[in-house]
C-alpha atoms as a PDB file:
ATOM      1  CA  UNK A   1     -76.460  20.579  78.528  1.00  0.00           C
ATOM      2  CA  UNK A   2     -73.003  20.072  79.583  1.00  0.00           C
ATOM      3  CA  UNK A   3     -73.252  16.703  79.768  1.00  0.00           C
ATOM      4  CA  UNK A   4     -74.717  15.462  76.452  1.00  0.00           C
ATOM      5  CA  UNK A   5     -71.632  17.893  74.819  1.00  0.00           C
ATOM      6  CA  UNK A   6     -69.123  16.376  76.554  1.00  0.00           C
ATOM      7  CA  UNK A   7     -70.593  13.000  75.321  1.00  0.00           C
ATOM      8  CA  UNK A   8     -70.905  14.298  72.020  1.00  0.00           C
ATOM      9  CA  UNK A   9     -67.521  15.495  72.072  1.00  0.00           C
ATOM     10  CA  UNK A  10     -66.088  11.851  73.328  1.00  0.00           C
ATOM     11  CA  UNK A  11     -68.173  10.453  71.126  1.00  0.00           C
ATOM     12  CA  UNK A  12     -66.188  12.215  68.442  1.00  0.00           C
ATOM     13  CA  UNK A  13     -63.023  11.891  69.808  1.00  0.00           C
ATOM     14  CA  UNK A  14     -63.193   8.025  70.021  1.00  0.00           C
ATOM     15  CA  UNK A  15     -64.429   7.762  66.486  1.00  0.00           C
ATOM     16  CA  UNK A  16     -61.413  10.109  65.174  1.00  0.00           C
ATOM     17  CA  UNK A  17     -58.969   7.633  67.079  1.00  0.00           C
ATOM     18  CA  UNK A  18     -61.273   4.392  66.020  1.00  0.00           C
ATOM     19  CA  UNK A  19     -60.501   6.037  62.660  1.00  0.00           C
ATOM     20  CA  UNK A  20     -57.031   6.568  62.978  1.00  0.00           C
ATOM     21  CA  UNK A  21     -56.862   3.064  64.257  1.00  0.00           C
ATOM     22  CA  UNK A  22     -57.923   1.691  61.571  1.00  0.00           C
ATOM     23  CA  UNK A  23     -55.584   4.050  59.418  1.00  0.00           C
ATOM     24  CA  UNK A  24     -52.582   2.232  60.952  1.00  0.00           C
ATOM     25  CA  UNK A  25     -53.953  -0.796  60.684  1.00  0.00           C
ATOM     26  CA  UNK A  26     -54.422  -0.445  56.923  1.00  0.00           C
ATOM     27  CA  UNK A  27     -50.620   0.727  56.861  1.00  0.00           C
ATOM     28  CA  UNK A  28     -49.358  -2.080  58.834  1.00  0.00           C
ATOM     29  CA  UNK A  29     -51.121  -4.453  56.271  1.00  0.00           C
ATOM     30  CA  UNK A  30     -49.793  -2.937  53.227  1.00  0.00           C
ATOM     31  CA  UNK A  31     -46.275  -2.749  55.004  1.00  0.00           C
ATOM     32  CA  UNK A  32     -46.694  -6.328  55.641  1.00  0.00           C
ATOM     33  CA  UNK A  33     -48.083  -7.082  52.038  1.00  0.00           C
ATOM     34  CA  UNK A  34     -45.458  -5.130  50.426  1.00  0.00           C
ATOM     35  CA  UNK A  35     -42.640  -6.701  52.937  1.00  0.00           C
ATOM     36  CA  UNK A  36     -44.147 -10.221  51.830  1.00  0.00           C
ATOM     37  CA  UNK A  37     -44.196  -9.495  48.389  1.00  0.00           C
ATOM     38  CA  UNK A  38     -40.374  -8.294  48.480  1.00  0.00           C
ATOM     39  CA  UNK A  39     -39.150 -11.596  50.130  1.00  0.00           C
ATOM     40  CA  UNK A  40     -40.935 -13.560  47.405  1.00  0.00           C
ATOM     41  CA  UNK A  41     -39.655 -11.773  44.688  1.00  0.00           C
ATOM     42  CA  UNK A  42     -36.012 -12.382  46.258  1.00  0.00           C
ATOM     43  CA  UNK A  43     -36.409 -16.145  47.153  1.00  0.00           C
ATOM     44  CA  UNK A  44     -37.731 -16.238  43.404  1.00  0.00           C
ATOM     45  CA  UNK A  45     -34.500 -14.589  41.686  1.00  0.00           C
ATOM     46  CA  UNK A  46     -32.729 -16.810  44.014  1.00  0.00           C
ATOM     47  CA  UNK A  47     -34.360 -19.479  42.739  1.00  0.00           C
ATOM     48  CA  UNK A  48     -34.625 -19.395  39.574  1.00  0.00           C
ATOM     49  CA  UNK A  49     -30.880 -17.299  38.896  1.00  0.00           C
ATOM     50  CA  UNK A  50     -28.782 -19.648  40.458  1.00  0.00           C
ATOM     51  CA  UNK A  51     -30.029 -22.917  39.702  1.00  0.00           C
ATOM     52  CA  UNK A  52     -26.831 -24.801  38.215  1.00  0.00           C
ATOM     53  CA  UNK A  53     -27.048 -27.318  36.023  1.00  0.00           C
ATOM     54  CA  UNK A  54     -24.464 -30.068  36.230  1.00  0.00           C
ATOM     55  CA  UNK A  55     -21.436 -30.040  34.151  1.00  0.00           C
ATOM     56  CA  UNK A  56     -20.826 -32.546  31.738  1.00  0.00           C
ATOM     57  CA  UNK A  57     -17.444 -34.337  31.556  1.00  0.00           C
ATOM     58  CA  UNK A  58     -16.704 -35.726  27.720  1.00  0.00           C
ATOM     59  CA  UNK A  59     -13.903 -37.694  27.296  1.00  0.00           C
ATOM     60  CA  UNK A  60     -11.814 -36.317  24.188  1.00  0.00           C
ATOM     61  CA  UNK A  61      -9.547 -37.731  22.282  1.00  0.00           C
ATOM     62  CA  UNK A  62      -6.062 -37.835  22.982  1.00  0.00           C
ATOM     63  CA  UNK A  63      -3.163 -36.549  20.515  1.00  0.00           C
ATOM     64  CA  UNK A  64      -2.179 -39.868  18.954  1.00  0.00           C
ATOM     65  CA  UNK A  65       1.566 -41.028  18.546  1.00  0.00           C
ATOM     66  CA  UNK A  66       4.051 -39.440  15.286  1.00  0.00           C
ATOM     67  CA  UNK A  67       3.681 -42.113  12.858  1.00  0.00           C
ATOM     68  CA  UNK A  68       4.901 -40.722   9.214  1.00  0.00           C
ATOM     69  CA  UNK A  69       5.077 -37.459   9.603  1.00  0.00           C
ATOM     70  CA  UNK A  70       8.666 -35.919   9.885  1.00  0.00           C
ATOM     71  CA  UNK A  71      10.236 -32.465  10.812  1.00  0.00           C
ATOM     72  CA  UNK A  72      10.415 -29.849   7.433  1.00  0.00           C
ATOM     73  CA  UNK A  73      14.015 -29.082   6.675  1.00  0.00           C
ATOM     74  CA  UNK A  74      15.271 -25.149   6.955  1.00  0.00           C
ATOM     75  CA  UNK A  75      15.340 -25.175   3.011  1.00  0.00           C
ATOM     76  CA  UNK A  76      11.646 -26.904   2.562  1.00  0.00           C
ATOM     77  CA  UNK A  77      10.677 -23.555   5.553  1.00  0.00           C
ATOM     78  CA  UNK A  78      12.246 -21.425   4.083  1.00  0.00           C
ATOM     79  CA  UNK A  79      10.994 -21.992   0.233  1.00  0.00           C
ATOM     80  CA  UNK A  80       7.320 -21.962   2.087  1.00  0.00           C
ATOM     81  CA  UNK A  81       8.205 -18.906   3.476  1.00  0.00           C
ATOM     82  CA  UNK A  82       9.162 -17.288   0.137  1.00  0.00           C
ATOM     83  CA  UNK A  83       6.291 -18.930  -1.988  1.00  0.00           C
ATOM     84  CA  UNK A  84       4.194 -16.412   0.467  1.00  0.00           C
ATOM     85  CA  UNK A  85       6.206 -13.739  -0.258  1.00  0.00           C
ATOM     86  CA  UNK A  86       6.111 -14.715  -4.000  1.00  0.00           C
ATOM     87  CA  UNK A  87       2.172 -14.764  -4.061  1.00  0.00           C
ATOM     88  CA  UNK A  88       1.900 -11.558  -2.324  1.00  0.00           C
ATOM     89  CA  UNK A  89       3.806  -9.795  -4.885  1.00  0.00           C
ATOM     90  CA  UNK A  90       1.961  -7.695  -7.864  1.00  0.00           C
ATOM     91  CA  UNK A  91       3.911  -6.765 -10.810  1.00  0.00           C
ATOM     92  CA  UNK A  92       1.975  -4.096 -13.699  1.00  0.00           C
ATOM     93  CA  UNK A  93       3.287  -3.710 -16.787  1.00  0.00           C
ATOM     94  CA  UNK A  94       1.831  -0.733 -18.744  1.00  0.00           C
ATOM     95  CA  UNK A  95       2.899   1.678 -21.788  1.00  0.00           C
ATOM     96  CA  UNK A  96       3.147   4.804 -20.542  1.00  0.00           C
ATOM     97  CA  UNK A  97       1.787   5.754 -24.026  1.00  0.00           C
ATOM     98  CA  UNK A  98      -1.294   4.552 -26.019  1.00  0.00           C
ATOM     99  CA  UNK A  99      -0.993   5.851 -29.861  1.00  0.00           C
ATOM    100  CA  UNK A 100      -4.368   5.292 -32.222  1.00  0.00           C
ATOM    101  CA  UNK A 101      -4.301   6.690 -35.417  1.00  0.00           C
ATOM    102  CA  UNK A 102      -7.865   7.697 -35.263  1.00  0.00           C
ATOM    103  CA  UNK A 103     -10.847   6.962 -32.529  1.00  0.00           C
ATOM    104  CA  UNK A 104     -11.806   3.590 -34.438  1.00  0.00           C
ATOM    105  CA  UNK A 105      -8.573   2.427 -35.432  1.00  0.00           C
ATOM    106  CA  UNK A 106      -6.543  -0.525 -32.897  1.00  0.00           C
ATOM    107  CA  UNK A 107      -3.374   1.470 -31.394  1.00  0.00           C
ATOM    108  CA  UNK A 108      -0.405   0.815 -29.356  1.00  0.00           C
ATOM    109  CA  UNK A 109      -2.024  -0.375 -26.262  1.00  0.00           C
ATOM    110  CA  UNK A 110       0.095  -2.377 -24.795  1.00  0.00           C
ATOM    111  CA  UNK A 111      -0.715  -4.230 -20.952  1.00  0.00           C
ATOM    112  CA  UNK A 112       0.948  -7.319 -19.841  1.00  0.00           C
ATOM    113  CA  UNK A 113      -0.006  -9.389 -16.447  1.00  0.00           C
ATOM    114  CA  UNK A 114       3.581 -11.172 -15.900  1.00  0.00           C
ATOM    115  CA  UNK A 115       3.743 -15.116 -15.337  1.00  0.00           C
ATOM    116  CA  UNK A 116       4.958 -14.270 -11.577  1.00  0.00           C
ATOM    117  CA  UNK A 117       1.924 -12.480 -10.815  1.00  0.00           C
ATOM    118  CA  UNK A 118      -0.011 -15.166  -8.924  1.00  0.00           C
ATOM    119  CA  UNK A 119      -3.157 -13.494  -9.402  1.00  0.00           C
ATOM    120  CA  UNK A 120      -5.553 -12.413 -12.697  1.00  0.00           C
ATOM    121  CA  UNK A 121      -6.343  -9.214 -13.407  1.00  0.00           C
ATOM    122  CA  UNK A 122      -8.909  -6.923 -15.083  1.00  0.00           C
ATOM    123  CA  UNK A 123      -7.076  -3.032 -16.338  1.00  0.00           C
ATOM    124  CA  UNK A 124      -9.662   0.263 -16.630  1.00  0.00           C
ATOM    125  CA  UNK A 125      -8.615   3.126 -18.369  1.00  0.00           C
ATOM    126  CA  UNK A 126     -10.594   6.419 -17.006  1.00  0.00           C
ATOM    127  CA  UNK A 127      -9.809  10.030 -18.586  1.00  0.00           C
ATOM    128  CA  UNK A 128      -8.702  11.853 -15.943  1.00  0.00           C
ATOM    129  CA  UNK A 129     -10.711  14.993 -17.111  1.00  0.00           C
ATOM    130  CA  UNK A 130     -14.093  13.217 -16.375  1.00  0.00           C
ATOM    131  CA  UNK A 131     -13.577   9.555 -15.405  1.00  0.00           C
ATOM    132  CA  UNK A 132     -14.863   8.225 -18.301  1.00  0.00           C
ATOM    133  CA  UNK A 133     -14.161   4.561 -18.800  1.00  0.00           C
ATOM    134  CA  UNK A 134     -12.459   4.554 -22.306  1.00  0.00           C
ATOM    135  CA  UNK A 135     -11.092   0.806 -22.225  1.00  0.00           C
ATOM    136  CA  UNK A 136     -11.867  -2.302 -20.476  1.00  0.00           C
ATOM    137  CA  UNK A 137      -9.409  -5.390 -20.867  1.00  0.00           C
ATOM    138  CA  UNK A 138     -11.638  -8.481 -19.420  1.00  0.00           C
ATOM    139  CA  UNK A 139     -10.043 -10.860 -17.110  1.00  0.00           C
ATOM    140  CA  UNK A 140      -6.278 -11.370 -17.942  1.00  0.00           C
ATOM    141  CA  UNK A 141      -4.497 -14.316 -16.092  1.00  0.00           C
ATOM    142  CA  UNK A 142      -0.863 -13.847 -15.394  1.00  0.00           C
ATOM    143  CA  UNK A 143       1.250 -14.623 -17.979  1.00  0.00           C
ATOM    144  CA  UNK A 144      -1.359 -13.184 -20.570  1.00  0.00           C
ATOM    145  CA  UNK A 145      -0.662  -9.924 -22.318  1.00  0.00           C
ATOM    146  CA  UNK A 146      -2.215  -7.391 -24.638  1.00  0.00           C
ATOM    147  CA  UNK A 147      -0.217  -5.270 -27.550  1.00  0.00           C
ATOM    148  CA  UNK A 148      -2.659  -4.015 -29.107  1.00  0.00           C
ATOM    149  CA  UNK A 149      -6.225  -3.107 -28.838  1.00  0.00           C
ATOM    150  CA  UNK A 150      -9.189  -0.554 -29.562  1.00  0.00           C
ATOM    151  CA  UNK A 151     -10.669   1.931 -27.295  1.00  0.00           C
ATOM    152  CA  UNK A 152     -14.513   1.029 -25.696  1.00  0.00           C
ATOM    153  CA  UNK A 153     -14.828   4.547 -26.548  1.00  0.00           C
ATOM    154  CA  UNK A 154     -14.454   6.790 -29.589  1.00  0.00           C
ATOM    155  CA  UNK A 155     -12.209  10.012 -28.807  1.00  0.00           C
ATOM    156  CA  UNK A 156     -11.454  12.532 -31.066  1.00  0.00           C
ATOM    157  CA  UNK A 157      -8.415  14.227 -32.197  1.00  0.00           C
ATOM    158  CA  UNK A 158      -6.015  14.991 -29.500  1.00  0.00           C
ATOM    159  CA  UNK A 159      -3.757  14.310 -26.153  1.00  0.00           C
ATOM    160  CA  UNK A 160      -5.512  12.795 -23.339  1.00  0.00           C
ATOM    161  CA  UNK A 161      -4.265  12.161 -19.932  1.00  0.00           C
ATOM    162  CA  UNK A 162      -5.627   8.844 -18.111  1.00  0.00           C
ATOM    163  CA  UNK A 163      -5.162   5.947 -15.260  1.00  0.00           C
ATOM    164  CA  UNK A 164      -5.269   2.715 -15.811  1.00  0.00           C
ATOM    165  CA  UNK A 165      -6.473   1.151 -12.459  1.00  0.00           C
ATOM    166  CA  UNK A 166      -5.801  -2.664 -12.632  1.00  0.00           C
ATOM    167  CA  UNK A 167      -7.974  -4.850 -10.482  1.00  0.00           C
ATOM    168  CA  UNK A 168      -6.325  -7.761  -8.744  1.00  0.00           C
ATOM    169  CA  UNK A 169      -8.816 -10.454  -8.351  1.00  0.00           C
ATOM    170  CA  UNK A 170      -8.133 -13.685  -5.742  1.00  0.00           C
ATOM    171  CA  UNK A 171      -7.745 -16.634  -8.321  1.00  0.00           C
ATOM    172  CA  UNK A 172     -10.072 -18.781  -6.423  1.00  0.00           C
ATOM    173  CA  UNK A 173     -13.013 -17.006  -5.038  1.00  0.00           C
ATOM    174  CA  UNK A 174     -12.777 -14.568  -8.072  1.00  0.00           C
ATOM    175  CA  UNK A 175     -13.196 -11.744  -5.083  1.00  0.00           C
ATOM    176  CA  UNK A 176     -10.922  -8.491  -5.805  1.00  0.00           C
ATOM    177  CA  UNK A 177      -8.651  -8.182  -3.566  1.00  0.00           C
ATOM    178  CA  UNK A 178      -7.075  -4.641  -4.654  1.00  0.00           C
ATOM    179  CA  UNK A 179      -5.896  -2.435  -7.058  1.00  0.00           C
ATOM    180  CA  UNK A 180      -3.227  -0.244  -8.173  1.00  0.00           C
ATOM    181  CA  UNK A 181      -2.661   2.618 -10.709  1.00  0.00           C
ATOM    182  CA  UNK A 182      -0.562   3.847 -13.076  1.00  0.00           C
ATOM    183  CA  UNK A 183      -0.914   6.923 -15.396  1.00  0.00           C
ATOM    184  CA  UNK A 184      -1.168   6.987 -19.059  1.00  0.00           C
ATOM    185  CA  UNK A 185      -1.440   8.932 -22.103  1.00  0.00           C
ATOM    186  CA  UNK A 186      -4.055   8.487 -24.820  1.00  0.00           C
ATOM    187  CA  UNK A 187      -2.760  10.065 -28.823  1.00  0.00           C
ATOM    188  CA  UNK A 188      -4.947  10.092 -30.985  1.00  0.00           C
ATOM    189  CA  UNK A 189      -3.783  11.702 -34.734  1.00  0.00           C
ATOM    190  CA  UNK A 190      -6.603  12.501 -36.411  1.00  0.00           C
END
């Protein structure tokens, strides 16, 4: 009975390592497939990420020869230079003081865009106590003025503290470009 154990028992043994053969086997081949895989990936980034294409050469043109044109004088630079200066500057003429004899009546309202404002205008007046628009002037191109108008809004009796923002719109696009303020008081008498 000896024998047929110890058969049994090599039997067993040689399938375990028959089995584990194979085990490393199976490894080996995924190693392999996985290796494989890897240096196809990599031949395919190379391949495909540093392919070149060839450069073009175009033949430009070439700065041509001075024909007419001729060097600006210091005076012709430097009246450029100030008509720059000249277009950036904003000039706002206001009242201080707006008198209306009652909230329907036309009163001293007096705003002026000057003729060396190079850009037109449009003047709010908000109460300062609420921001309530009380007056709208409408576009106003420089050298255009108002002396004299009636409030969008009917106030009653009394003192009322304001700001008049004026808009400064580019002359071309119509685009605002800004604005500044200046405070202002609102009478009315009765």
């Amino acid at each position: 009975m000896t024998k047929k154990l110890d058969k049994t028992e090599t039997t067993k043994k040689l399938n375990e390592t028959n089995e584990e053969d194979k085990k490393k086997k199976r490894r080996l081949l995924l190693l392999l497939l996985l290796l494989l895989f890897a240096i196809a990936g990599g031949l395919g980034y190379y391949f495909f990420s540093n392919q070149t294409e060839p450069i073009q050469v175009v033949s430009g043109d070439y700065l041509p020869d001075t024909k007419d044109a001729k060097k600006m004088t210091d005076k012709e630079i430097k009246e450029a230079e100030q008509k720059v200066v000249d277009d950036s500057k904003f000039n706002m003429v206001i009242k201080s003081e707006a008198v209306f004899e009652n909230g329907d009546s036309e009163g001293s309202l007096y705003i002026q865009n000057p003729i060396q404002n190079s850009y037109p205008i449009n003047v709010e007046i908000h109460l300062d106590s609420n921001n309530e628009l009380v007056y709208s002037s409408g576009a106003m191109e420089p050298g255009y003025e108002i002396n004299g108008a009636r409030l969008d809004k009917k106030l009653a009796k009394g003192e009322y503290p304001a700001t008049a923002t004026f808009n400064i719109f580019d002359p071309s696009t119509k685009e605002k470009r800004g604005q500044v303020q200046a405070a202002i008081t609102i009478l009315v008498n009765n």
